[in-house]
Protein backbone atom coordinates (compact mmCIF):
# COMPACT_ATOMS: atom_id res chain seq x y z
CA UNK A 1 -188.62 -94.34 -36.14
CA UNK A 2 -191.54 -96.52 -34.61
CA UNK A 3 -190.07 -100.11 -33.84
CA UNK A 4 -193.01 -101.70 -34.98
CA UNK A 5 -192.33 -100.59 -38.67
CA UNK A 6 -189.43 -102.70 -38.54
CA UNK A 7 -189.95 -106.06 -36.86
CA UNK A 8 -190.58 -109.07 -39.07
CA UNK A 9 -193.51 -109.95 -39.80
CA UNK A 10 -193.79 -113.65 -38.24
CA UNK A 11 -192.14 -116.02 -36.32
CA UNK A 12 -191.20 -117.85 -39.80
CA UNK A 13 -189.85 -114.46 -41.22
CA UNK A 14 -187.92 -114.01 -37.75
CA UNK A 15 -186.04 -117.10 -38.50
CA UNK A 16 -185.32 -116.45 -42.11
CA UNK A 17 -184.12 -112.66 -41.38
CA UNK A 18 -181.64 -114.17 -38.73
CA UNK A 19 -180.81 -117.25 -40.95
CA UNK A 20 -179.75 -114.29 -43.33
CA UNK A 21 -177.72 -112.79 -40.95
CA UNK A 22 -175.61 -115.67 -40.75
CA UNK A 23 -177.97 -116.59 -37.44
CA UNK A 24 -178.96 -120.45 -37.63
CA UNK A 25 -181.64 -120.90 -34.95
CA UNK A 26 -184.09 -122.55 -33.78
CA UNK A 27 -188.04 -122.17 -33.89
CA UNK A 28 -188.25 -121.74 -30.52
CA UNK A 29 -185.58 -118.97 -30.31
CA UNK A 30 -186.76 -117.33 -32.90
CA UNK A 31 -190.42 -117.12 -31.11
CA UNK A 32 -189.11 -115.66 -28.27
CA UNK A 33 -187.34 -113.26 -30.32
CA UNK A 34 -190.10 -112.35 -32.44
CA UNK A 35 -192.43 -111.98 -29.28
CA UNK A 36 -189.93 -109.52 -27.23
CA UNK A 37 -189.63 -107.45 -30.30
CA UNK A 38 -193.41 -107.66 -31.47
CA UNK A 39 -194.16 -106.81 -27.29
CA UNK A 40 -191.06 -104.88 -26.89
CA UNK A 41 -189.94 -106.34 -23.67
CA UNK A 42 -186.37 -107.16 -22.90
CA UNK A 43 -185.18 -110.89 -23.63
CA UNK A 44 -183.08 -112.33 -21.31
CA UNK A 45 -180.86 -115.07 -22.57
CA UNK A 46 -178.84 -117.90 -20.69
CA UNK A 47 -177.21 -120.57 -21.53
CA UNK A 48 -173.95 -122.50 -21.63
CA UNK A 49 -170.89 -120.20 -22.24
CA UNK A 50 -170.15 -120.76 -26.42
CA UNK A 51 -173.78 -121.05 -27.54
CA UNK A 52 -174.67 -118.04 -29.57
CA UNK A 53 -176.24 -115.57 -26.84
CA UNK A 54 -174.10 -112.75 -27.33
CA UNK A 55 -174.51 -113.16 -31.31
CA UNK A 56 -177.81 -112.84 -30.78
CA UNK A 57 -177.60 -108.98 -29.95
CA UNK A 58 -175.08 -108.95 -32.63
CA UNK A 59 -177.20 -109.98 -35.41
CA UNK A 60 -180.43 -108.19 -34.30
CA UNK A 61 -178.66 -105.07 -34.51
CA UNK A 62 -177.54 -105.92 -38.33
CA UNK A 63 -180.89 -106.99 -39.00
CA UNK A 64 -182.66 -104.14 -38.28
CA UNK A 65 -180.15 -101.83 -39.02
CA UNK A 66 -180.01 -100.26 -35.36
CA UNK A 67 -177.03 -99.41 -33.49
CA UNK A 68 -175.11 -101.64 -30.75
CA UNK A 69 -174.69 -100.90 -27.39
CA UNK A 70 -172.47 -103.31 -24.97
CA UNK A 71 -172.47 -103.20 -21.23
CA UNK A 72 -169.77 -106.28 -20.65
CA UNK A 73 -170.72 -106.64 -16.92
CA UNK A 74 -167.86 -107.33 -13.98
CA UNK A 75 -167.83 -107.98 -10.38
CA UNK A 76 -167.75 -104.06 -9.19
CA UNK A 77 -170.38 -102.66 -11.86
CA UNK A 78 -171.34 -100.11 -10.70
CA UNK A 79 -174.09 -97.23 -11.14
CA UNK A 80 -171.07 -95.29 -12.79
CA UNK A 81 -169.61 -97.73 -14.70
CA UNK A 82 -173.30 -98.89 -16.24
CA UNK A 83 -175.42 -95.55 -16.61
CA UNK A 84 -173.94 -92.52 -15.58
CA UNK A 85 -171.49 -90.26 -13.49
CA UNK A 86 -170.62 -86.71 -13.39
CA UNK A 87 -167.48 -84.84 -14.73
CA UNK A 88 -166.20 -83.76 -11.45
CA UNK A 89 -163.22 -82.66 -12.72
CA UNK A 90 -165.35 -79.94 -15.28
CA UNK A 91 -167.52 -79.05 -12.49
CA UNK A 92 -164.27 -77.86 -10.51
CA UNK A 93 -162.83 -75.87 -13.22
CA UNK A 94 -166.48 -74.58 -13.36
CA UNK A 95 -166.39 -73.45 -9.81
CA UNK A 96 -163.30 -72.04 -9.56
CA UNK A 97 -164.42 -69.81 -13.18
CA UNK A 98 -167.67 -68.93 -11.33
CA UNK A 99 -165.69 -67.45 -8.23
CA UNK A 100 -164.00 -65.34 -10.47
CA UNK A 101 -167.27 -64.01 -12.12
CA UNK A 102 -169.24 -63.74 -8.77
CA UNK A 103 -171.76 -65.84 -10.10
CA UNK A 104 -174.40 -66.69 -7.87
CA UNK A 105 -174.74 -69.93 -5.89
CA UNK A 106 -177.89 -70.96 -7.18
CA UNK A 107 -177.20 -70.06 -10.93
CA UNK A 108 -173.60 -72.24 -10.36
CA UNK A 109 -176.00 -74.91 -9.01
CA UNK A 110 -178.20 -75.36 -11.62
CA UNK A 111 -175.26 -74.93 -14.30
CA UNK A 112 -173.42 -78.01 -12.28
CA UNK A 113 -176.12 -80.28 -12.77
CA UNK A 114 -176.98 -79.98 -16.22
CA UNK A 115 -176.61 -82.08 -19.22
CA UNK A 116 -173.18 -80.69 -19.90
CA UNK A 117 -171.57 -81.98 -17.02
CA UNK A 118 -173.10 -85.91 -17.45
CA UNK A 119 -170.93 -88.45 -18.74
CA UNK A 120 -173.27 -91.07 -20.69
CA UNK A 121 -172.23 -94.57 -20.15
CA UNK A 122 -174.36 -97.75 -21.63
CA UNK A 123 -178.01 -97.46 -20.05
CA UNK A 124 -178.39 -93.61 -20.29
CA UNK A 125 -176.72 -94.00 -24.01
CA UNK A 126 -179.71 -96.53 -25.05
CA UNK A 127 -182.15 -94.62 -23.97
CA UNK A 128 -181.51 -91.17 -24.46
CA UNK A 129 -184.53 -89.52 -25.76
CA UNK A 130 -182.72 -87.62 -28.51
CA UNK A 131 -181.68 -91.19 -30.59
CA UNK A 132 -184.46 -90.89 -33.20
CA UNK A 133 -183.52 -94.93 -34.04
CA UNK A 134 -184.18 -97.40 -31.31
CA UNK A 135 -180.20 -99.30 -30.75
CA UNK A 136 -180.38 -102.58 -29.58
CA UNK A 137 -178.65 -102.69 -25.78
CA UNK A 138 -176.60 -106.17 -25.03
CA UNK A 139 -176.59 -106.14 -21.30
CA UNK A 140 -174.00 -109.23 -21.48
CA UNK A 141 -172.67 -112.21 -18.80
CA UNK A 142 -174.72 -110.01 -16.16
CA UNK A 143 -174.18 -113.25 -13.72
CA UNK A 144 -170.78 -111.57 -13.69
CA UNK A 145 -171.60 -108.48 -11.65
CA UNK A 146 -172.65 -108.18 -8.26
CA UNK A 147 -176.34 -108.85 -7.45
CA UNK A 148 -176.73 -105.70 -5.84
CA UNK A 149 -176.47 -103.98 -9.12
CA UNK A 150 -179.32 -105.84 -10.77
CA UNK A 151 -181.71 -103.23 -8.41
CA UNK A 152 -180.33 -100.37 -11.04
CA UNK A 153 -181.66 -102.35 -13.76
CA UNK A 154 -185.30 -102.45 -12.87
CA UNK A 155 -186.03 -99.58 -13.84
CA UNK A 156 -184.25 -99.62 -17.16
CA UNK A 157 -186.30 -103.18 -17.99
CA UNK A 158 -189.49 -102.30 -16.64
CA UNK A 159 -190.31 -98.15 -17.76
CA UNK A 160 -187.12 -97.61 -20.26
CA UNK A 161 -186.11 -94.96 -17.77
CA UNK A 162 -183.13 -93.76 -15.27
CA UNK A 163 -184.08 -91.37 -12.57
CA UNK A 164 -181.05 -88.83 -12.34
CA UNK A 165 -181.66 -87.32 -8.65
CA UNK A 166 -180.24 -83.83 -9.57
CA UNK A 167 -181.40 -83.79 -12.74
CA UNK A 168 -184.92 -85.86 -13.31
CA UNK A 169 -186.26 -88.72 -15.03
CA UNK A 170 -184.67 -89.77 -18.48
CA UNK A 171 -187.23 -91.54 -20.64
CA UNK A 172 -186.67 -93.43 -24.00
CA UNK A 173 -188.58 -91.61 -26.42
CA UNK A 174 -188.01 -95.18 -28.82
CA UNK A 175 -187.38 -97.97 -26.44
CA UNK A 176 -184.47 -99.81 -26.98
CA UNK A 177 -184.07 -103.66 -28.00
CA UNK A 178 -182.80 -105.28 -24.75
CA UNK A 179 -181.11 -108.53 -24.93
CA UNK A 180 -179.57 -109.83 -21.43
CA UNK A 181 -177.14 -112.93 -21.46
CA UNK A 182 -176.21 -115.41 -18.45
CA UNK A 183 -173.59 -117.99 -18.15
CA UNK A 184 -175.60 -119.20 -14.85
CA UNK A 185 -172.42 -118.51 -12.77
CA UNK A 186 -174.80 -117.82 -10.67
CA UNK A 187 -178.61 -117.17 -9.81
CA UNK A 188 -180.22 -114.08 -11.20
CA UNK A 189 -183.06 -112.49 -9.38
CA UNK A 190 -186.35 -113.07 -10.30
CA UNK A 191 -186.82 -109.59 -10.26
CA UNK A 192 -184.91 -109.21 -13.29
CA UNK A 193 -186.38 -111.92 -15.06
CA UNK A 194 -190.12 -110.81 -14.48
CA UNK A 195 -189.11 -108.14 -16.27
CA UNK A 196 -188.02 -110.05 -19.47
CA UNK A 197 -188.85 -113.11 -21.93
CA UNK A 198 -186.82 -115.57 -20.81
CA UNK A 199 -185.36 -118.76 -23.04
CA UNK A 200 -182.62 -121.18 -22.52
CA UNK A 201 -180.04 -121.59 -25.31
CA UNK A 202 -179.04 -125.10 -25.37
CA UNK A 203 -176.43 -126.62 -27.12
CA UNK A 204 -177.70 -127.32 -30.71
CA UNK A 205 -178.32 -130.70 -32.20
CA UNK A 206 -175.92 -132.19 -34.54
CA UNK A 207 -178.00 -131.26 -37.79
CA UNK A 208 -178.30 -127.51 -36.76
CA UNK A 209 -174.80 -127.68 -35.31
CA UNK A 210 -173.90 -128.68 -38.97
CA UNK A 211 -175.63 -126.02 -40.70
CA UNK A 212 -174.34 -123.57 -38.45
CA UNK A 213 -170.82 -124.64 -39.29
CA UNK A 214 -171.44 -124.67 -42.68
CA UNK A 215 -172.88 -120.92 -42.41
CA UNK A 216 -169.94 -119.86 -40.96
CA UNK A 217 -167.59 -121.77 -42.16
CA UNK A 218 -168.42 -122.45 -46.34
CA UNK A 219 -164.55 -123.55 -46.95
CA UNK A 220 -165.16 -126.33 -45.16
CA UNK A 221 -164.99 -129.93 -46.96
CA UNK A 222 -168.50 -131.72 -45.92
CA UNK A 223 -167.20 -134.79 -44.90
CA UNK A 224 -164.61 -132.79 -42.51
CA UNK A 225 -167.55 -130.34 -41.24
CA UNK A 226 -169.38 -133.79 -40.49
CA UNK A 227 -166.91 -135.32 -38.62
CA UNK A 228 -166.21 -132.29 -36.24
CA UNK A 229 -169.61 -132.18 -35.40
CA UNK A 230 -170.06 -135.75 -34.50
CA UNK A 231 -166.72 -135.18 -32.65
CA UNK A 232 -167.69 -131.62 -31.00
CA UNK A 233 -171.36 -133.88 -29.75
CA UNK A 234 -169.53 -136.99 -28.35
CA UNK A 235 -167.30 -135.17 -26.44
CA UNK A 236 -170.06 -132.85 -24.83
CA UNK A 237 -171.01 -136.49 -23.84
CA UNK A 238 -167.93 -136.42 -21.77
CA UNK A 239 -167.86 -135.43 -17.93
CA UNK A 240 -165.55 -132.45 -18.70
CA UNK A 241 -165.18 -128.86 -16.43
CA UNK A 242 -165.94 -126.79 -20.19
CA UNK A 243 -167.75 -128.29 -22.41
CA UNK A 244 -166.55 -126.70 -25.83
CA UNK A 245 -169.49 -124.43 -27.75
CA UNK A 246 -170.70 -123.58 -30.67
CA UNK A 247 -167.69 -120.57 -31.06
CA UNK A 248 -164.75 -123.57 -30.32
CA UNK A 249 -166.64 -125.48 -33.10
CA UNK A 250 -166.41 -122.95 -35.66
CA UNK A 251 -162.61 -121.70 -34.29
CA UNK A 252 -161.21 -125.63 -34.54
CA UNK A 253 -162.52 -126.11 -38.29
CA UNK A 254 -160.79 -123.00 -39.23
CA UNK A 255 -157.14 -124.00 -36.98
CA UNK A 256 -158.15 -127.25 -39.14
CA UNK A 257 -158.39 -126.22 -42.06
CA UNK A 258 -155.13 -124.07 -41.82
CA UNK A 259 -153.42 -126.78 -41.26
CA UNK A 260 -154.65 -128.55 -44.87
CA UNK A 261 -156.88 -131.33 -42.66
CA UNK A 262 -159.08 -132.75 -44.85
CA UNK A 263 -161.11 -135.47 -42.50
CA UNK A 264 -159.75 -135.90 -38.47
CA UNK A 265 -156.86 -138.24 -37.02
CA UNK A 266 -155.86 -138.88 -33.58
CA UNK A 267 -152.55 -137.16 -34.30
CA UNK A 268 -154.20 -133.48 -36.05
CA UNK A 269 -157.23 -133.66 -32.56
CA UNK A 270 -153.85 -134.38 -30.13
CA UNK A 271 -152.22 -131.34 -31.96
CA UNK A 272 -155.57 -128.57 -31.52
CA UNK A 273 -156.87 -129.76 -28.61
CA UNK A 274 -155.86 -126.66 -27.05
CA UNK A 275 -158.42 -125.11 -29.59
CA UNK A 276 -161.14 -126.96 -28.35
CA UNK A 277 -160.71 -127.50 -24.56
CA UNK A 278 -159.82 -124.70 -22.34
CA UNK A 279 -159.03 -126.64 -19.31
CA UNK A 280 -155.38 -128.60 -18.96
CA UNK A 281 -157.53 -131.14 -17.02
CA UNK A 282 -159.86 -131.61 -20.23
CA UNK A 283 -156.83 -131.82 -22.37
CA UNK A 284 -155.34 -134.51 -20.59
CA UNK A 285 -158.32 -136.66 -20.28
CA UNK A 286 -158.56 -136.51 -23.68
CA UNK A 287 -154.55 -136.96 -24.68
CA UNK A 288 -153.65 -140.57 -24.97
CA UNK A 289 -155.85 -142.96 -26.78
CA UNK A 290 -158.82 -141.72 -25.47
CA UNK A 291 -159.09 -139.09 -28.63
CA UNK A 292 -158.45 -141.79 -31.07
CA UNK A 293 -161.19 -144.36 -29.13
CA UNK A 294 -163.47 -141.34 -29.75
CA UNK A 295 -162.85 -141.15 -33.63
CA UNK A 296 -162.99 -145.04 -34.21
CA UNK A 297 -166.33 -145.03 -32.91
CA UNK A 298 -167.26 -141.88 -35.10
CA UNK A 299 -165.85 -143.27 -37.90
CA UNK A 300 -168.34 -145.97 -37.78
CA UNK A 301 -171.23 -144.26 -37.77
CA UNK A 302 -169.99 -141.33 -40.06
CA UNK A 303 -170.19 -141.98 -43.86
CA UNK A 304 -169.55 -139.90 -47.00
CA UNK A 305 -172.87 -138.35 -48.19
């Protein structure tokens, strides 16, 4: 089914159709999103570890009603682990049977290298030309992998292809909704990013912050959902090694509410720290009075309503 049938219709109805998928974002993400689907080039996301990049692929999937596909990228990706490798141990057994029939080499040859001996992985998968449907492919935390595998992903981004040596070119016949993420552990090539729409994904701003919480979290009392946020944006204030995201937001107001909290004290943040900070070196800095001096100035500038 043709892609464009699908898309929304406008950067405004881009924003509502994520909004209800339980995606709050912003205009400016939802441009760039409109635009790589309208143009059909890959999007490549980064961004601060926690801030909704990942979702992203998530939701556009549920939106459009198109399947997922994940490549979770290491250091050691490989061409194998990403695309594509052959089932050696079927082309054996395949052998051996052949030697018994006196079949001949060149028939065996052709037989070895066929579509019934390749084992699909993530690329090949999203754009095999038999998917009538389009999936969405999340090529995620790609800074993770080595940058010598970003070279097999130029040809994937740029012609929605892999070129099999013993077997030919594999086209998309629908190309597939590419989302890429980055934690900016590192530099990716530029390369890759020609290749793609690229947009930053801040941190959000206390209002959206709030309406994102709400979203995900409804249970929430408002004047506790306020006061985590104003927390949650002070303390990205902080010189800290991990600043906590958008995800550690939503994760503390549910170990919060759990525990029956109904607005913060120094004694409940001292108690879930470990919910919000990932680092033992963030927690400490933040043990002590230094929570509660946090909170005292929230609490002035937080009000009911």
């Amino acid at each position: 089914m043709p892609l464009a049938a699908e898309v929304p219709t406008s950067i405004d109805d881009t924003q509502a159709q994520l909004l209800a998928h339980g995606y709050v974002s912003d205009r400016q993400l939802a441009t760039v999103v409109y635009l790589a689907l309208k143009l059909q080039r890959p999007l490549f996301l980064e961004g601060e570890p926690g801030t909704g990049k990942t979702e992203i692929a998530r939701t556009l999937a549920a939106m459009l009603d198109r399947p997922l596909i994940r490549l979770q990228c290491y250091e050691g990706l490989d061409l194998a682990g990403a695309a594509y490798e052959w089932n050696y141990g079927r082309q054996m057994m395949e052998i051996r049977l052949a030697e018994r029939e006196a079949v001949s080499r060149e028939a065996l040859a052709s037989e070895l290298f066929s579509e019934r001996f390749l084992t699909q992985r993530a690329l090949l998968q999203a754009i095999d030309p038999k998917r009538h449907v389009a999936p969405v492919l999340l090529i995620d935390e790609l800074d993770r992998a080595d940058e010598p595998f970003e070279a097999f992903l130029l040809e994937v981004l740029a012609e929605y292809q892999i070129t099999i040596p013993e077997l030919g070119t594999v086209k998309a016949a629908h190309p597939p909704i590419v989302i890429l993420t980055s934690n900016r552990t590192r530099e990716i090539h530029d390369a890759v990013k020609r290749r793609c729409l690229y947009h930053w994904v801040g941190f959000p701003d206390a209002a959206r912050e709030l309406q994102i919480l709400r979203s995900r979290v409804p249970g929430a009392g408002p004047e506790l959902a306020r006061q985590i946020v104003a927390f949650v944006q002070r303390l990205r204030q902080i010189d800290l090694y991990k600043l906590p995201g958008i995800a550690e937001t939503i994760e503390w107001t549910r170990a919060l509410m759990e525990l029956d909290a109904v607005v913060l004290d120094p004694e409940v943040i001292q108690h879930t720290l470990g919910v919000l900070l990932k680092y033992q070196d963030d927690i400490a800095r933040m043990q002590g009075g230094e929570a509660a001096r946090l909170l005292e100035e929230l609490r002035a500038q937080v009000r009911p309503g």
